[in-house]
C-alpha atoms as a PDB file:
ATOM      1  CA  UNK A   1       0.000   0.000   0.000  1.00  0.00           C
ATOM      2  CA  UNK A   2       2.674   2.795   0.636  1.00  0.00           C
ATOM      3  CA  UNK A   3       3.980   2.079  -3.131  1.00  0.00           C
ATOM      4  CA  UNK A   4       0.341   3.398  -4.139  1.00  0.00           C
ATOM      5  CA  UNK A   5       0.475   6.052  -2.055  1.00  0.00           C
ATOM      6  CA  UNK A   6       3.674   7.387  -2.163  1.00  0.00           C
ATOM      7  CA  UNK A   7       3.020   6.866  -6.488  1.00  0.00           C
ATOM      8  CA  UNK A   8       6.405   4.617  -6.374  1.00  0.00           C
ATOM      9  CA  UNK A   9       4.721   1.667  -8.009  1.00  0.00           C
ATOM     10  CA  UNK A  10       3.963   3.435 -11.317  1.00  0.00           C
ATOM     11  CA  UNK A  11       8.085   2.672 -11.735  1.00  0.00           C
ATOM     12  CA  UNK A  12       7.261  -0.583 -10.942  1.00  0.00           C
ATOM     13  CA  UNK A  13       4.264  -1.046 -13.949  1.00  0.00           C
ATOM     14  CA  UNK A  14       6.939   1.221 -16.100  1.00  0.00           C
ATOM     15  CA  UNK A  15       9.683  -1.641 -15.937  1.00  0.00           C
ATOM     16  CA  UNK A  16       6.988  -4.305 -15.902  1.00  0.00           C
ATOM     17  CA  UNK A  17       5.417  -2.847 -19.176  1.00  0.00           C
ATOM     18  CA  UNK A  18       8.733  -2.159 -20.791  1.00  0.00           C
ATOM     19  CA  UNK A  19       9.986  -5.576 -20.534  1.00  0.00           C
ATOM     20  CA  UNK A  20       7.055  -7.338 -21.441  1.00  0.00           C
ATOM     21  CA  UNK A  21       6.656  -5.066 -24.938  1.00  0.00           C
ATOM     22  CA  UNK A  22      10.222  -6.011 -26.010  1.00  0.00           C
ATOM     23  CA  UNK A  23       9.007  -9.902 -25.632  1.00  0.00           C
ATOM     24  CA  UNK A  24       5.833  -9.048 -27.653  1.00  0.00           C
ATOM     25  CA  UNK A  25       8.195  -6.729 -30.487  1.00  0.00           C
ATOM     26  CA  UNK A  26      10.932  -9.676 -30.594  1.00  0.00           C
ATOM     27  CA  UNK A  27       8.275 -12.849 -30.732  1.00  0.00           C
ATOM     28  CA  UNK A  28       5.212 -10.790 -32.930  1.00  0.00           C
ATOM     29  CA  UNK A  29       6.124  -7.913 -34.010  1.00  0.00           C
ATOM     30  CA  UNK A  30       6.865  -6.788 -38.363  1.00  0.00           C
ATOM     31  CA  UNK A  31      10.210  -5.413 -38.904  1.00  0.00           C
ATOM     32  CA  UNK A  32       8.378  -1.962 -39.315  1.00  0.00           C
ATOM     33  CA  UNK A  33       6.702  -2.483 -36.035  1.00  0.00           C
ATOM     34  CA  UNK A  34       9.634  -3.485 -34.084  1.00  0.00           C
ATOM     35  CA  UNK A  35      11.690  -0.578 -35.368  1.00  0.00           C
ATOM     36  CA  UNK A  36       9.241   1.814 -33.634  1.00  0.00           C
ATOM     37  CA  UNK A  37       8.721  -0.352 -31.015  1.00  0.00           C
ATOM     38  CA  UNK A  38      12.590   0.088 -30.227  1.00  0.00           C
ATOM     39  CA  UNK A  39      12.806   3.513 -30.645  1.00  0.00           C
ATOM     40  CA  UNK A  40      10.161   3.641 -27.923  1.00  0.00           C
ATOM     41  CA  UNK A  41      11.568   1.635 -26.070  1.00  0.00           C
ATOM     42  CA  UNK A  42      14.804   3.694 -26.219  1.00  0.00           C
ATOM     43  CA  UNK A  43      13.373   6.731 -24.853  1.00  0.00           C
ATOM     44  CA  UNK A  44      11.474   4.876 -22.095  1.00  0.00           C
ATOM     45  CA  UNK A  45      14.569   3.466 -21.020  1.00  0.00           C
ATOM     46  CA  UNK A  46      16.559   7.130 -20.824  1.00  0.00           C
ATOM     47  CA  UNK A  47      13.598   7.664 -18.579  1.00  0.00           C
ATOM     48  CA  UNK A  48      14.086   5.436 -15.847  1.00  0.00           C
ATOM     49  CA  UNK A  49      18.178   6.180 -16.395  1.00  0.00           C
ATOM     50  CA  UNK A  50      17.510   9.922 -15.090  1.00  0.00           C
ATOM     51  CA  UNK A  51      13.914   9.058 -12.388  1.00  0.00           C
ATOM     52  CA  UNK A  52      14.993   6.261 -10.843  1.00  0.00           C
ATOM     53  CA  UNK A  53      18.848   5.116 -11.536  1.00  0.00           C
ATOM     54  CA  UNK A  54      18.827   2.670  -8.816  1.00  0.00           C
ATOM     55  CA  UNK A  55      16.433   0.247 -10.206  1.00  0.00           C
ATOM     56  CA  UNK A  56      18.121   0.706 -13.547  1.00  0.00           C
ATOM     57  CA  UNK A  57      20.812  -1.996 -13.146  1.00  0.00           C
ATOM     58  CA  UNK A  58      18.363  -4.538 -12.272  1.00  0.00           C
ATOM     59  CA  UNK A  59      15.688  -3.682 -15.030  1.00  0.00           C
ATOM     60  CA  UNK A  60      19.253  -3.841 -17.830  1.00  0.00           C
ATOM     61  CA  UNK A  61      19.604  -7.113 -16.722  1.00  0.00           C
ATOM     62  CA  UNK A  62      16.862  -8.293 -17.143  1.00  0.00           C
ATOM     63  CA  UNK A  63      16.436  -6.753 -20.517  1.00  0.00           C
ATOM     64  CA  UNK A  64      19.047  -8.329 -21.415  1.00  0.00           C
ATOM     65  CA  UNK A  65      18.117 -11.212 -20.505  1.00  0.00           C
ATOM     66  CA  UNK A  66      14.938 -10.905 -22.565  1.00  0.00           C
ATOM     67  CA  UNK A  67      16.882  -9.925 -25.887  1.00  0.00           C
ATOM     68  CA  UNK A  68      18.590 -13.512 -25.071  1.00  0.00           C
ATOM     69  CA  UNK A  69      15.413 -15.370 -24.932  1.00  0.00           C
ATOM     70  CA  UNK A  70      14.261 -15.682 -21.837  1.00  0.00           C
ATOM     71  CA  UNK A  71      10.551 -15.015 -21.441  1.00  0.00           C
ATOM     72  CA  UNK A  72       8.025 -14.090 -17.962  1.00  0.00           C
ATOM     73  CA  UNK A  73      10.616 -11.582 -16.213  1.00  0.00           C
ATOM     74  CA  UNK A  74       9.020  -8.863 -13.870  1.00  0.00           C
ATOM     75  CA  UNK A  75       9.865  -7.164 -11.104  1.00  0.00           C
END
């Protein structure tokens, strides 16, 4: 409950959403698709780089992880 009311969990969703987008671009998506996809992507990520730069380490891992195949991550 403090999460919600302190509006930290919105972070939380942000990662979530991020991660599970670049599984839908890299298992669905058209070349054209994921291109924009991963431009969005980009600019979501310089986000959470500047707001909240001690979660970032964890979330790059994990993307990473993702780009490698592995599928269901979440924080």
């Amino acid at each position: 409950m403090e999460l919600l009311k302190s509006g930290k969990e919105r972070w939380f969703c942000k990662v979530n959403a991020i991660l599970t987008y670049k599984e839908w671009l890299n298992d669905f998506a058209s070349a054209e698709t994921k291109a924009l996809g991963e431009k969005m992507i980009a600019k979501e990520i310089e986000e959470i780089k500047v707001q909240v730069p001690h979660i970032y380490p964890q979330f790059s891992a994990m993307f990473d992880r993702i780009q490698k195949g592995e599928r269901d991550l979440y924080f």
